[in-house]
N, C-alpha and C. Protein backbone atom coordinates (compact mmCIF):
# COMPACT_ATOMS: atom_id res chain seq x y z
N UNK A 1 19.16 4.45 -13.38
CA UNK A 1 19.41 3.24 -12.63
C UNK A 1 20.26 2.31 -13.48
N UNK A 2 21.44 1.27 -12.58
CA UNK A 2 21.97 0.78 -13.56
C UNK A 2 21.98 -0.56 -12.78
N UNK A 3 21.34 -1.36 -13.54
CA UNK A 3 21.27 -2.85 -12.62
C UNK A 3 22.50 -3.62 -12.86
N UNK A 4 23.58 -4.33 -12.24
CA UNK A 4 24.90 -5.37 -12.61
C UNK A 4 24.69 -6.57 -12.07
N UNK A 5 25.08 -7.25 -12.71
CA UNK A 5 25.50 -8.85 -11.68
C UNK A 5 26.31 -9.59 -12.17
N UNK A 6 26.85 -9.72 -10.93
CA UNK A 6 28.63 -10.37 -10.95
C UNK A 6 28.39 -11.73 -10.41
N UNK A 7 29.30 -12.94 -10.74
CA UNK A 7 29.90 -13.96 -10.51
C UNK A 7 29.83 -13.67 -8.36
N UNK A 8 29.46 -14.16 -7.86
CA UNK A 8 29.80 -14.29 -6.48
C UNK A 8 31.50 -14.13 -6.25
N UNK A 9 32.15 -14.83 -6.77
CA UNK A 9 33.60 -14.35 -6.82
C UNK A 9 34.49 -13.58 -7.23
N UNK A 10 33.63 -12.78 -8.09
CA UNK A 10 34.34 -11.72 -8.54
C UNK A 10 34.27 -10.33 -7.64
N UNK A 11 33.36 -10.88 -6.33
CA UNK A 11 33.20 -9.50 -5.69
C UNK A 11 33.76 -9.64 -4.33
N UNK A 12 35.16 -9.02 -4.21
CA UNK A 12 35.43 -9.05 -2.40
C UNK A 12 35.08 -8.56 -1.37
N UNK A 13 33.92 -7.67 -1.71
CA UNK A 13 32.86 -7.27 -0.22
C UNK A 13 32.02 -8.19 -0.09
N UNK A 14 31.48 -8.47 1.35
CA UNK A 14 31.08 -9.54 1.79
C UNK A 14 29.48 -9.08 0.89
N UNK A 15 29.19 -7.36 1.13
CA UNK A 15 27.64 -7.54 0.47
C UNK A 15 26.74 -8.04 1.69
N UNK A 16 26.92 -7.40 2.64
CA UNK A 16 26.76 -7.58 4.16
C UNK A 16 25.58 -6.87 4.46
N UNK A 17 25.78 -5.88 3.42
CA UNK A 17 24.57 -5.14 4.40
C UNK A 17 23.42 -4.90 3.14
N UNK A 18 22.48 -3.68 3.21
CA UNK A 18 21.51 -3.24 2.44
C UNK A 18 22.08 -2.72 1.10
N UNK A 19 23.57 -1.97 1.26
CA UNK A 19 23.71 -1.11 0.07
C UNK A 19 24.88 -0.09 0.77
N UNK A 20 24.56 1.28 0.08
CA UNK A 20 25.37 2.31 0.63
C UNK A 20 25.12 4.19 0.14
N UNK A 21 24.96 4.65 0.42
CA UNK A 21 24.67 6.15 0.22
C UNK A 21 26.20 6.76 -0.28
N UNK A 22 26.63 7.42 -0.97
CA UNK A 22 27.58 7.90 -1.14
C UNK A 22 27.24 9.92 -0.60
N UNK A 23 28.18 10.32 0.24
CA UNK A 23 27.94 11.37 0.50
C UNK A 23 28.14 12.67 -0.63
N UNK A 24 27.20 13.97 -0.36
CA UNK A 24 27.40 14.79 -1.52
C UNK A 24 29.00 14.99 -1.99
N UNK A 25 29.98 14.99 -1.25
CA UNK A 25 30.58 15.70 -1.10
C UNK A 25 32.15 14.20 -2.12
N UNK A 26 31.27 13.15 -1.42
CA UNK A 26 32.42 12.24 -2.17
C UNK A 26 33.09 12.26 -3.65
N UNK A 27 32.67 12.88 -4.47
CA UNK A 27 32.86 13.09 -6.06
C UNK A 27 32.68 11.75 -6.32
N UNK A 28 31.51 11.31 -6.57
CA UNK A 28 31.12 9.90 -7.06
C UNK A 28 30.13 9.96 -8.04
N UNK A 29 30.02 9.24 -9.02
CA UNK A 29 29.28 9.84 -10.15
C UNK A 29 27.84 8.40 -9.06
N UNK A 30 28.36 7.35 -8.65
CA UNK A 30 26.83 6.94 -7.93
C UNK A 30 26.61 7.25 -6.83
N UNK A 31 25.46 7.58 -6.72
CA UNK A 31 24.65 8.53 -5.35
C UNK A 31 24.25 7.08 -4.34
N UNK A 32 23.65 6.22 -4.55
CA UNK A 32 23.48 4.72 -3.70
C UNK A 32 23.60 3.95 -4.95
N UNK A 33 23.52 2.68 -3.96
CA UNK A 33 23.50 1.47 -4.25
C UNK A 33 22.74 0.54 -3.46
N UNK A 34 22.36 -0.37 -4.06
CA UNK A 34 21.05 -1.54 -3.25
C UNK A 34 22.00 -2.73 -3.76
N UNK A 35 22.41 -3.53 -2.39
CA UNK A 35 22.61 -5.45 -2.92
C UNK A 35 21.11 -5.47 -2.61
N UNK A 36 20.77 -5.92 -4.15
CA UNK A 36 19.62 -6.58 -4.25
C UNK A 36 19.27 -8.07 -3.71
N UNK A 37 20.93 -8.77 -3.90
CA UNK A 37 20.00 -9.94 -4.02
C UNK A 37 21.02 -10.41 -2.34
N UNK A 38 21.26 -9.49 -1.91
CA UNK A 38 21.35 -9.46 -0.20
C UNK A 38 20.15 -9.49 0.42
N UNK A 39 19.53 -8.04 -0.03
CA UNK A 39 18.04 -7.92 0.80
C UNK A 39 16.31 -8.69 0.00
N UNK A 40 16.77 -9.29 -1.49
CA UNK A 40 15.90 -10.32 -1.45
C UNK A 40 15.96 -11.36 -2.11
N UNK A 41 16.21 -12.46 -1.72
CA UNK A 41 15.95 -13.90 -1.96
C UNK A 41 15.49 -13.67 -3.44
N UNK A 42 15.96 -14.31 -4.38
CA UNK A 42 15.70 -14.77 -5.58
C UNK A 42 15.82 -13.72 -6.48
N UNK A 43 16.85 -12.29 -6.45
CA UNK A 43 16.97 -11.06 -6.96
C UNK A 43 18.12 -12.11 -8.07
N UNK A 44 18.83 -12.69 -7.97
CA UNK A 44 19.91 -13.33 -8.75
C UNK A 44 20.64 -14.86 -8.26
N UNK A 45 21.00 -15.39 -9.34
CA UNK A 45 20.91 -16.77 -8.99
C UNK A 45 21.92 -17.33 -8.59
N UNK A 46 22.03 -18.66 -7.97
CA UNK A 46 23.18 -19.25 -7.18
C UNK A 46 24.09 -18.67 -7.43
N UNK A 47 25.25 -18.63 -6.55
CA UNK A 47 26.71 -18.41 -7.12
C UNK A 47 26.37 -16.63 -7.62
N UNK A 48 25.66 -15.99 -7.55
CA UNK A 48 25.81 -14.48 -8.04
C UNK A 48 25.22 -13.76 -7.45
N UNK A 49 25.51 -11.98 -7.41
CA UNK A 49 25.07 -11.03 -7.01
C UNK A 49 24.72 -9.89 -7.99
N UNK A 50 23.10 -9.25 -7.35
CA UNK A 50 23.04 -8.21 -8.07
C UNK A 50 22.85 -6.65 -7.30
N UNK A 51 23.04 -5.66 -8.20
CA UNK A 51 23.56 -4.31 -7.88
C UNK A 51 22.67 -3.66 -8.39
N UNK A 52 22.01 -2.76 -7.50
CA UNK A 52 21.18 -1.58 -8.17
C UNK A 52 21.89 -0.39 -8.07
N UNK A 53 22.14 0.69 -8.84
CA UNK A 53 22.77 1.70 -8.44
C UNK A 53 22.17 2.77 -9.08
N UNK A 54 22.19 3.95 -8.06
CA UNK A 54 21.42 4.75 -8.56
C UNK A 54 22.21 6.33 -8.94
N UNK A 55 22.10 6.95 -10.46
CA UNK A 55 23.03 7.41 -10.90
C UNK A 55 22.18 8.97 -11.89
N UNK A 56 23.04 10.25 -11.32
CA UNK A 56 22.11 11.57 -11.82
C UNK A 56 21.41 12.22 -10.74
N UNK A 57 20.29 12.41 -10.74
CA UNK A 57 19.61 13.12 -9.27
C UNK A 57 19.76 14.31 -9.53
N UNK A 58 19.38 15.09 -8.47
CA UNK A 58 19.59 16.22 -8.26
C UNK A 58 21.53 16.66 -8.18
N UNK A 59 21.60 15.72 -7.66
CA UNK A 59 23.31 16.09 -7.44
C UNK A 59 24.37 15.94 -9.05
N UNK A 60 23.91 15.26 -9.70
CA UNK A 60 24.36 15.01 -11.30
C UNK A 60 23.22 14.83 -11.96
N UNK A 61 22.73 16.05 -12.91
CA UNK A 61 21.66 15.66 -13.75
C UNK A 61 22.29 15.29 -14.76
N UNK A 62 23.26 15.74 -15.31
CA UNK A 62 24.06 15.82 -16.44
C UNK A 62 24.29 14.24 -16.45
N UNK A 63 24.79 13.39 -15.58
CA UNK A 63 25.11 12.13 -15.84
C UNK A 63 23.52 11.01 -15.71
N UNK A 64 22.58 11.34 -15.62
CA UNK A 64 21.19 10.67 -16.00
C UNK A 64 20.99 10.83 -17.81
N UNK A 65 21.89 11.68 -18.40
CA UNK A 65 21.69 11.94 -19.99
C UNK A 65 22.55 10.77 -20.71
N UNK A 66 23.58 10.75 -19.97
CA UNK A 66 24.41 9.42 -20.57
C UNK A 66 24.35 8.23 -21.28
N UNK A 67 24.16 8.01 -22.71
CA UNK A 67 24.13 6.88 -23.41
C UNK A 67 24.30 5.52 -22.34
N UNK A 68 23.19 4.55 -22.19
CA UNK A 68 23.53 3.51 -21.13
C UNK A 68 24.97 2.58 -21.42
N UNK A 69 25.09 2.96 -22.28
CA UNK A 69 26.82 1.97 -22.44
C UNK A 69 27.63 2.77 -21.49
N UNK A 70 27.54 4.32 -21.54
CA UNK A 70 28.69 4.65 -21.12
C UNK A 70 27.90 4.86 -19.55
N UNK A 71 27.07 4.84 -19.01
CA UNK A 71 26.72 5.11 -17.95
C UNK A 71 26.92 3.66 -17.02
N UNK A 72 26.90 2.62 -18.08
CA UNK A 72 27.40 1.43 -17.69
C UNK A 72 28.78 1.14 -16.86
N UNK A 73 29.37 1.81 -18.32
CA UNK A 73 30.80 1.25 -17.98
C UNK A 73 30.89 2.35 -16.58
N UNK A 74 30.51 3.44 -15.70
CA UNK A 74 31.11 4.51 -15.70
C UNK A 74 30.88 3.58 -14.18
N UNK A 75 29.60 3.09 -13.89
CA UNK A 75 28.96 2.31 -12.82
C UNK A 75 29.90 1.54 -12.43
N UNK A 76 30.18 0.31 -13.71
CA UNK A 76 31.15 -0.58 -13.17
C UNK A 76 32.18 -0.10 -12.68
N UNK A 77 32.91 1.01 -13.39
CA UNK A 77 34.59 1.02 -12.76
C UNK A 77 34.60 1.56 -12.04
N UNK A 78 33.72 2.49 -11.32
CA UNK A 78 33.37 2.86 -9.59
C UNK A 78 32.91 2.07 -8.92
N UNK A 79 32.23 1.15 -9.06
CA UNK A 79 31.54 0.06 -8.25
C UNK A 79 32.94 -0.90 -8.17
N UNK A 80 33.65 -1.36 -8.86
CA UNK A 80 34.88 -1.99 -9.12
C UNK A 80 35.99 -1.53 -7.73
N UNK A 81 35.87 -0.19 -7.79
CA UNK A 81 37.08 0.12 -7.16
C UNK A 81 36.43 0.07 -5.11
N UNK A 82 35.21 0.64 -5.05
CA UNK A 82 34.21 0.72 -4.03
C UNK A 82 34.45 -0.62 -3.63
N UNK A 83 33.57 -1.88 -4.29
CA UNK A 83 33.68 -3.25 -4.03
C UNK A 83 34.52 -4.32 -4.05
N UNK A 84 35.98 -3.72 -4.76
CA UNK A 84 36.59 -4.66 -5.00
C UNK A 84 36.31 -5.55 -6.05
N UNK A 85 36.11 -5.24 -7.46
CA UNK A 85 35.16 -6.27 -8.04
C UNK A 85 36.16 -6.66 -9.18
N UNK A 86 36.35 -7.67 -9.60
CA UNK A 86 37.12 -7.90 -10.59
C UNK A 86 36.53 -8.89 -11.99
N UNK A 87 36.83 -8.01 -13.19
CA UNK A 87 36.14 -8.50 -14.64
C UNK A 87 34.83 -7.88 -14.81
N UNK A 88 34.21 -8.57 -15.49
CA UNK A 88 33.32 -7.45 -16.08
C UNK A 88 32.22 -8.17 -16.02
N UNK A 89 30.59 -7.38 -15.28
CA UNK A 89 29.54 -7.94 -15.42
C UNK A 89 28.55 -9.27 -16.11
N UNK A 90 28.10 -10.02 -15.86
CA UNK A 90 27.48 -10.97 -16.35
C UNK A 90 25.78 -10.68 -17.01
N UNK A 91 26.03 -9.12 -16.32
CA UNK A 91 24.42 -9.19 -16.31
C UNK A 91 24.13 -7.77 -16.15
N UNK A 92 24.02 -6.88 -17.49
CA UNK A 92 23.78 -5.38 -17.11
C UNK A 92 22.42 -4.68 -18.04
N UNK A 93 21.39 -3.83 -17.17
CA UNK A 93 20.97 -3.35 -17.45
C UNK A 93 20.65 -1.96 -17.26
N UNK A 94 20.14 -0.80 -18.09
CA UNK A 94 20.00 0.10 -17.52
C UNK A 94 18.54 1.31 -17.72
N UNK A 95 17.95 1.61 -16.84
CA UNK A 95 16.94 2.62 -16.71
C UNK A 95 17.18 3.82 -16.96
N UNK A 96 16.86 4.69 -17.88
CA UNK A 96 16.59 6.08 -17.51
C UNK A 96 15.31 6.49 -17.01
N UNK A 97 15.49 6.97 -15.90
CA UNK A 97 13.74 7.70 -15.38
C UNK A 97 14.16 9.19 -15.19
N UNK A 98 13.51 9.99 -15.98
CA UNK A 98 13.30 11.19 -15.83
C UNK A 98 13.46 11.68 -14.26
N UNK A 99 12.73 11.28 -13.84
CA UNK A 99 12.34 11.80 -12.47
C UNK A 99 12.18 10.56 -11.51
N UNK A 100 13.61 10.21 -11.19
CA UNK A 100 13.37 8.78 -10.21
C UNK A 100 13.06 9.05 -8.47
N UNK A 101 13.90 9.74 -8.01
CA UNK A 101 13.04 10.22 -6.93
C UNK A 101 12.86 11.64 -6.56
N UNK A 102 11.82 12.16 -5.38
CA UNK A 102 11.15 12.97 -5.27
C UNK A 102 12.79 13.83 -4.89
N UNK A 103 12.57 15.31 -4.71
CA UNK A 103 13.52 16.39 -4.43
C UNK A 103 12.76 16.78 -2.90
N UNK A 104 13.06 16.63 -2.21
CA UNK A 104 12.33 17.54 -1.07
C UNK A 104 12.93 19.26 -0.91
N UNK A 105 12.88 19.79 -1.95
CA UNK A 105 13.53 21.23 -1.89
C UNK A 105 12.48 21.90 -0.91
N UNK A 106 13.06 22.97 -0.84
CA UNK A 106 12.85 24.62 0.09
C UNK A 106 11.34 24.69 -0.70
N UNK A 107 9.92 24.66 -0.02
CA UNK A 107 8.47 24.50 0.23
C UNK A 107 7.55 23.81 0.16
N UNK A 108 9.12 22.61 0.37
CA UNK A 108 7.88 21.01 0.30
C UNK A 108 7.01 20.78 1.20
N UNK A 109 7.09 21.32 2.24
CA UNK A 109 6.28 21.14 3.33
C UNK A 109 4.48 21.82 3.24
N UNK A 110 5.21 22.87 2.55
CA UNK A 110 3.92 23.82 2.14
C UNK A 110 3.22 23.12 0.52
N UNK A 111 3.76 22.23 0.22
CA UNK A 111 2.97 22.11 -0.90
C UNK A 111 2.50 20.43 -0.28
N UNK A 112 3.37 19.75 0.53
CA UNK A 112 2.85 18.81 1.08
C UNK A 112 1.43 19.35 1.79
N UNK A 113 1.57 20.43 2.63
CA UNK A 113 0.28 20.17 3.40
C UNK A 113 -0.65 20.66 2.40
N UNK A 114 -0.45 21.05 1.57
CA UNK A 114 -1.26 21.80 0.27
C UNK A 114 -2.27 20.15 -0.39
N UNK A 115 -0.98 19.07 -0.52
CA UNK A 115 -1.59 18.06 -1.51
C UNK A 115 -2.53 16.90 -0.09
N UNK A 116 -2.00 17.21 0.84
CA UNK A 116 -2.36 16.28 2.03
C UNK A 116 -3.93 17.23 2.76
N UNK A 117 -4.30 18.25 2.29
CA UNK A 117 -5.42 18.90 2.30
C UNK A 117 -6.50 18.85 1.17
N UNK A 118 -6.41 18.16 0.62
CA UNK A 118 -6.92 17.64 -0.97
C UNK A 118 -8.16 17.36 -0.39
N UNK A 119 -8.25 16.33 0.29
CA UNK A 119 -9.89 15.87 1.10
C UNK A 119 -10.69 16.83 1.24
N UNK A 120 -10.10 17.86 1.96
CA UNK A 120 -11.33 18.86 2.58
C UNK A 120 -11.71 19.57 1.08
N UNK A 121 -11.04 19.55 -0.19
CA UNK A 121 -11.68 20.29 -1.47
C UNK A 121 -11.85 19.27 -1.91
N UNK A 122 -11.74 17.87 -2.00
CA UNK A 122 -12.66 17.12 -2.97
C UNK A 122 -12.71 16.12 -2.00
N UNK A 123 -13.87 15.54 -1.64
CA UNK A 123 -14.36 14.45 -0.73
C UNK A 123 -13.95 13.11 -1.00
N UNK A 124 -12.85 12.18 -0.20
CA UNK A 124 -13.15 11.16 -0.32
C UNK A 124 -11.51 10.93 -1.03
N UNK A 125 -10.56 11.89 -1.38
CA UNK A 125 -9.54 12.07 -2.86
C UNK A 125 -8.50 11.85 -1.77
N UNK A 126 -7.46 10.67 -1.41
CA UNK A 126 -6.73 10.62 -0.48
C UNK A 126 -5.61 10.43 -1.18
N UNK A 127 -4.58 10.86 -0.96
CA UNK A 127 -3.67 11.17 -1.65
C UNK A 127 -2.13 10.56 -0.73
N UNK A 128 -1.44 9.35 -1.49
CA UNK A 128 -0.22 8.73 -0.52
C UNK A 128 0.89 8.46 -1.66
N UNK A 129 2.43 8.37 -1.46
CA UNK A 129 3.06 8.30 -1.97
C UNK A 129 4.62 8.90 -1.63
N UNK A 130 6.01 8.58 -2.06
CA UNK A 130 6.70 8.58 -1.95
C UNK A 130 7.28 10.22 -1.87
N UNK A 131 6.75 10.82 -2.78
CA UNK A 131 6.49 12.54 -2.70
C UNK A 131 6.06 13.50 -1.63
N UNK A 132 5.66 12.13 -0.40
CA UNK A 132 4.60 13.19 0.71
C UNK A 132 5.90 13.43 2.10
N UNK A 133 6.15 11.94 2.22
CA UNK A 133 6.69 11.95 3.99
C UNK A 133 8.12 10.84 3.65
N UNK A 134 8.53 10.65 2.50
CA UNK A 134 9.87 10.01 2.50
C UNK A 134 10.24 9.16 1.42
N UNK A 135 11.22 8.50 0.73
CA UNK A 135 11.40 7.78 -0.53
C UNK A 135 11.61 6.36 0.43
N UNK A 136 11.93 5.63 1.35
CA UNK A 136 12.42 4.58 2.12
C UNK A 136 10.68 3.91 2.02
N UNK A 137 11.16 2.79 1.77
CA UNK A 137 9.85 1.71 2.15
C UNK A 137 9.51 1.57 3.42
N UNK A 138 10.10 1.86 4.68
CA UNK A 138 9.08 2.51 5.73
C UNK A 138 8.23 3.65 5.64
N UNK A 139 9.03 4.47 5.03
CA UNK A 139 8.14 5.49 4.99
C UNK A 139 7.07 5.31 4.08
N UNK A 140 7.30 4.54 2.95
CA UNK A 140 6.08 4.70 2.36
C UNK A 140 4.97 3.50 2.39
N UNK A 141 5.46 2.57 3.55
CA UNK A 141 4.62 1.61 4.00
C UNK A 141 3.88 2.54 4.96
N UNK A 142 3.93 3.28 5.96
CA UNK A 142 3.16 4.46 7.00
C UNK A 142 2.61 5.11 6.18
N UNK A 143 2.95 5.57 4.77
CA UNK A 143 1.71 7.09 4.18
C UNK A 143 0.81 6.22 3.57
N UNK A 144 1.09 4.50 3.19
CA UNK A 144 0.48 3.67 2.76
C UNK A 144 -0.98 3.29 3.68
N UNK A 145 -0.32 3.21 4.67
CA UNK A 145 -1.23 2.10 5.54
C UNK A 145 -2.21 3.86 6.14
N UNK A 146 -1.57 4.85 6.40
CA UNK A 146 -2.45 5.80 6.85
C UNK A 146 -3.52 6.71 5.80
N UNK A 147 -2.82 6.43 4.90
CA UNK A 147 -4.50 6.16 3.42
C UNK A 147 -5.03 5.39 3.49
N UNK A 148 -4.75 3.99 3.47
CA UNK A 148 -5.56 2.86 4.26
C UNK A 148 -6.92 3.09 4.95
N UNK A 149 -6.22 3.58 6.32
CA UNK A 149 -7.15 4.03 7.26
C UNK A 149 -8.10 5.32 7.34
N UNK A 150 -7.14 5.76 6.48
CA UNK A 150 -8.36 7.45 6.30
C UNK A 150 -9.31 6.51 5.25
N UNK A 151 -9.27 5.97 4.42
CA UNK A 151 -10.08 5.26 3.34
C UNK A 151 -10.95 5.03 4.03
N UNK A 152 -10.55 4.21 5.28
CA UNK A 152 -11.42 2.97 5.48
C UNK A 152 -12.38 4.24 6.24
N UNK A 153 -12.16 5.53 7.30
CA UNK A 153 -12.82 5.37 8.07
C UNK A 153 -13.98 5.92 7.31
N UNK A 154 -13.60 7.05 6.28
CA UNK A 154 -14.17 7.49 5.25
C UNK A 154 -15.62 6.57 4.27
N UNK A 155 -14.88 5.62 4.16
CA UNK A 155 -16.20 4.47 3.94
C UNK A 155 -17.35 3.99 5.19
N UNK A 156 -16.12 3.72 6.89
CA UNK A 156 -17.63 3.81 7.46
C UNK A 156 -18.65 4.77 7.92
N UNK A 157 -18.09 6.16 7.48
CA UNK A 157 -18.44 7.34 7.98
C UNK A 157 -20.16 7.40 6.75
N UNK A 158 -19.24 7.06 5.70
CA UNK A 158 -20.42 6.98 4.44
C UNK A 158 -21.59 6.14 4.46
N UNK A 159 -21.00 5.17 5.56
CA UNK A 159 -21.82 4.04 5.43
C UNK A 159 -23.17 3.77 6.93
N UNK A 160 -22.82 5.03 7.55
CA UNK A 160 -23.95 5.05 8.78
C UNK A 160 -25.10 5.35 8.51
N UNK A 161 -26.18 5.12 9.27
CA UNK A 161 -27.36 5.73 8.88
C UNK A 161 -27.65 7.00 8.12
N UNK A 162 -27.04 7.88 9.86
CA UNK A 162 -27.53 9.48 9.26
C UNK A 162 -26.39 9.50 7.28
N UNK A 163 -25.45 9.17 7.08
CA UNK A 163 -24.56 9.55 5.83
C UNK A 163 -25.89 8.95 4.76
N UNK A 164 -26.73 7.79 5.27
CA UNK A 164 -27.17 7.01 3.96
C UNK A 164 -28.34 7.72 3.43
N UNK A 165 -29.12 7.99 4.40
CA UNK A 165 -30.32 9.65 4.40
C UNK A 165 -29.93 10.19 3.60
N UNK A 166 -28.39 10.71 3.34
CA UNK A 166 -28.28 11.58 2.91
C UNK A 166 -27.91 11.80 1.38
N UNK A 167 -27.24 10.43 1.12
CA UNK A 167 -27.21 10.02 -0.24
C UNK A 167 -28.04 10.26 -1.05
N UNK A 168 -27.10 10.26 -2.33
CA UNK A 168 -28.23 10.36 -3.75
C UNK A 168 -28.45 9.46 -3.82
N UNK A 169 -30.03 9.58 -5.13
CA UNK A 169 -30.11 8.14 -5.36
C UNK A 169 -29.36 7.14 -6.17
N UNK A 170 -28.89 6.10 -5.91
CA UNK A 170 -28.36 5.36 -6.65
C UNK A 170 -28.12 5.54 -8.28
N UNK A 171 -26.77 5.65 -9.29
CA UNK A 171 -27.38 5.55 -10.51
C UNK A 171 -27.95 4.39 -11.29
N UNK A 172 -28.34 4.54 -12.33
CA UNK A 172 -28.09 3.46 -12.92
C UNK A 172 -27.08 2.48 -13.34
N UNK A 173 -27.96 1.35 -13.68
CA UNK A 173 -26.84 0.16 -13.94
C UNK A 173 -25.92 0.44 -14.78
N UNK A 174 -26.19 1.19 -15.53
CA UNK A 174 -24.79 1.66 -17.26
C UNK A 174 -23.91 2.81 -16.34
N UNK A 175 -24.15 3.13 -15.25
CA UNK A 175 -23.31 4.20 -14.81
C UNK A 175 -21.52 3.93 -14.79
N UNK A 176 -21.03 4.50 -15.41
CA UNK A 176 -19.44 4.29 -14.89
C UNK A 176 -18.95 4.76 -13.55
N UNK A 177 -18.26 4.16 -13.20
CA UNK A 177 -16.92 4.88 -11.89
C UNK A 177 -16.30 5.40 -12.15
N UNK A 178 -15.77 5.43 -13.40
CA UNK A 178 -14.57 6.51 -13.58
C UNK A 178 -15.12 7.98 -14.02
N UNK A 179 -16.68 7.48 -14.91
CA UNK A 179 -17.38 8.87 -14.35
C UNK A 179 -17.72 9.62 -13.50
N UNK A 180 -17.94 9.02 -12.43
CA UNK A 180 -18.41 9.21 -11.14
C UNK A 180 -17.14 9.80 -10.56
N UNK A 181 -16.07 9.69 -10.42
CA UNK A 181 -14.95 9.83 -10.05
C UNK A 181 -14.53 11.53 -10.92
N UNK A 182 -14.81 11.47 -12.00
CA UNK A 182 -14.16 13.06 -13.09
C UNK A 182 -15.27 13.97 -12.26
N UNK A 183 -16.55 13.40 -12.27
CA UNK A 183 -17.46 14.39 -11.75
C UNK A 183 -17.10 14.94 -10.24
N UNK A 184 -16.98 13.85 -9.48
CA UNK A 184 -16.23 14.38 -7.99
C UNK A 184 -15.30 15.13 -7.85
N UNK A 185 -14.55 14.85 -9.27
CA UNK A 185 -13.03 16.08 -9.02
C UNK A 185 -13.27 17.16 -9.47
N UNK A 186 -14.54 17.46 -10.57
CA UNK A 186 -14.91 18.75 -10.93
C UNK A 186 -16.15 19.29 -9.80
N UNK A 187 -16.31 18.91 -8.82
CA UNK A 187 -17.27 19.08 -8.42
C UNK A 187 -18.85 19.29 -9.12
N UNK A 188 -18.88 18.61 -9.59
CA UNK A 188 -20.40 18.38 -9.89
C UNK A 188 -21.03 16.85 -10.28
């Protein structure tokens, strides 16, 4: 990831919208871009704009290895020519993440329903995230909110009569949760 921010005038796209996807096929060393401080209020200050861009992936691993100076400069003078941008950043930083987003390759589906079947082998183990049903903050507001609800119903299911019968007894007060929790995943 390579964060920039420019002078408001140094950039002749209006910065209108969310960002932009660059297609496989464009020979672009950046894969997207996010106007940050388009889509949120207080991302960068009066008079300026900032740029997320996202750089490597599956489509260039080789350029996620890149010393951040040069992955810098490589951002700006494509973003430059893309945006119209003239002079040089006010404001640059840069991320390497190993593994920034998920790959949906050939048997994700099968290992999705593999990790989204987790419940029925360990009780209660709900499992949500950007890895399951999409990288977009809709999508991962829906796998969000539908762990949510499996949580919740899961707690009142636990919490009825016949479930409370059935409970152990309570531990003690020194008991941990996070013990309680290793033991659930080993089953015992």
């Amino acid at each position: 990831m390579v964060y920039l921010g420019y002078r408001r005038a140094q950039v002749a796209h209006p910065l209108d919208g969310l960002g932009y996807l660059a297609t496989r096929d464009a020979s672009r060393a950046i894969s997207g871009a996010q106007f940050c401080s388009t889509m949120f209020e207080g991302r960068a200050p009066a008079g300026h704009v900032s740029i997320s861009c996202y750089v490597g992936g599956a489509r260039n691993p080789e350029l996620a290895q890149l010393p951040a100076s040069d992955m810098a400069h490589l951002v700006h003078e494509e973003l430059s020519g893309v945006l119209g941008i003239k002079g040089a950043p006010v404001l640059t930083r840069v991320r390497h993440w190993a593994r920034g987003l998920p790959q949906y390759n050939l048997g994700h589906l099968e290992r999705r329903n593999t990790l989204e079947s987790a419940n029925d082998r360990v009780p209660g183990l709900i499992l949500t995230g950007n890895y399951l049903h999409g990288v977009s903050i809709a999508n991962c507001l829906a796998s969000a909110r539908a762990a949510a609800e499996k949580a919740h119903r899961l707690l009142q299911e636990r919490d009825t009569p016949s479930h409370q019968d059935a409970r152990p007894a309570q531990k003690p007060a020194g008991s941990s949760r996070p013990g309680r929790i290793r033991r659930l995943l080993r089953g015992t």
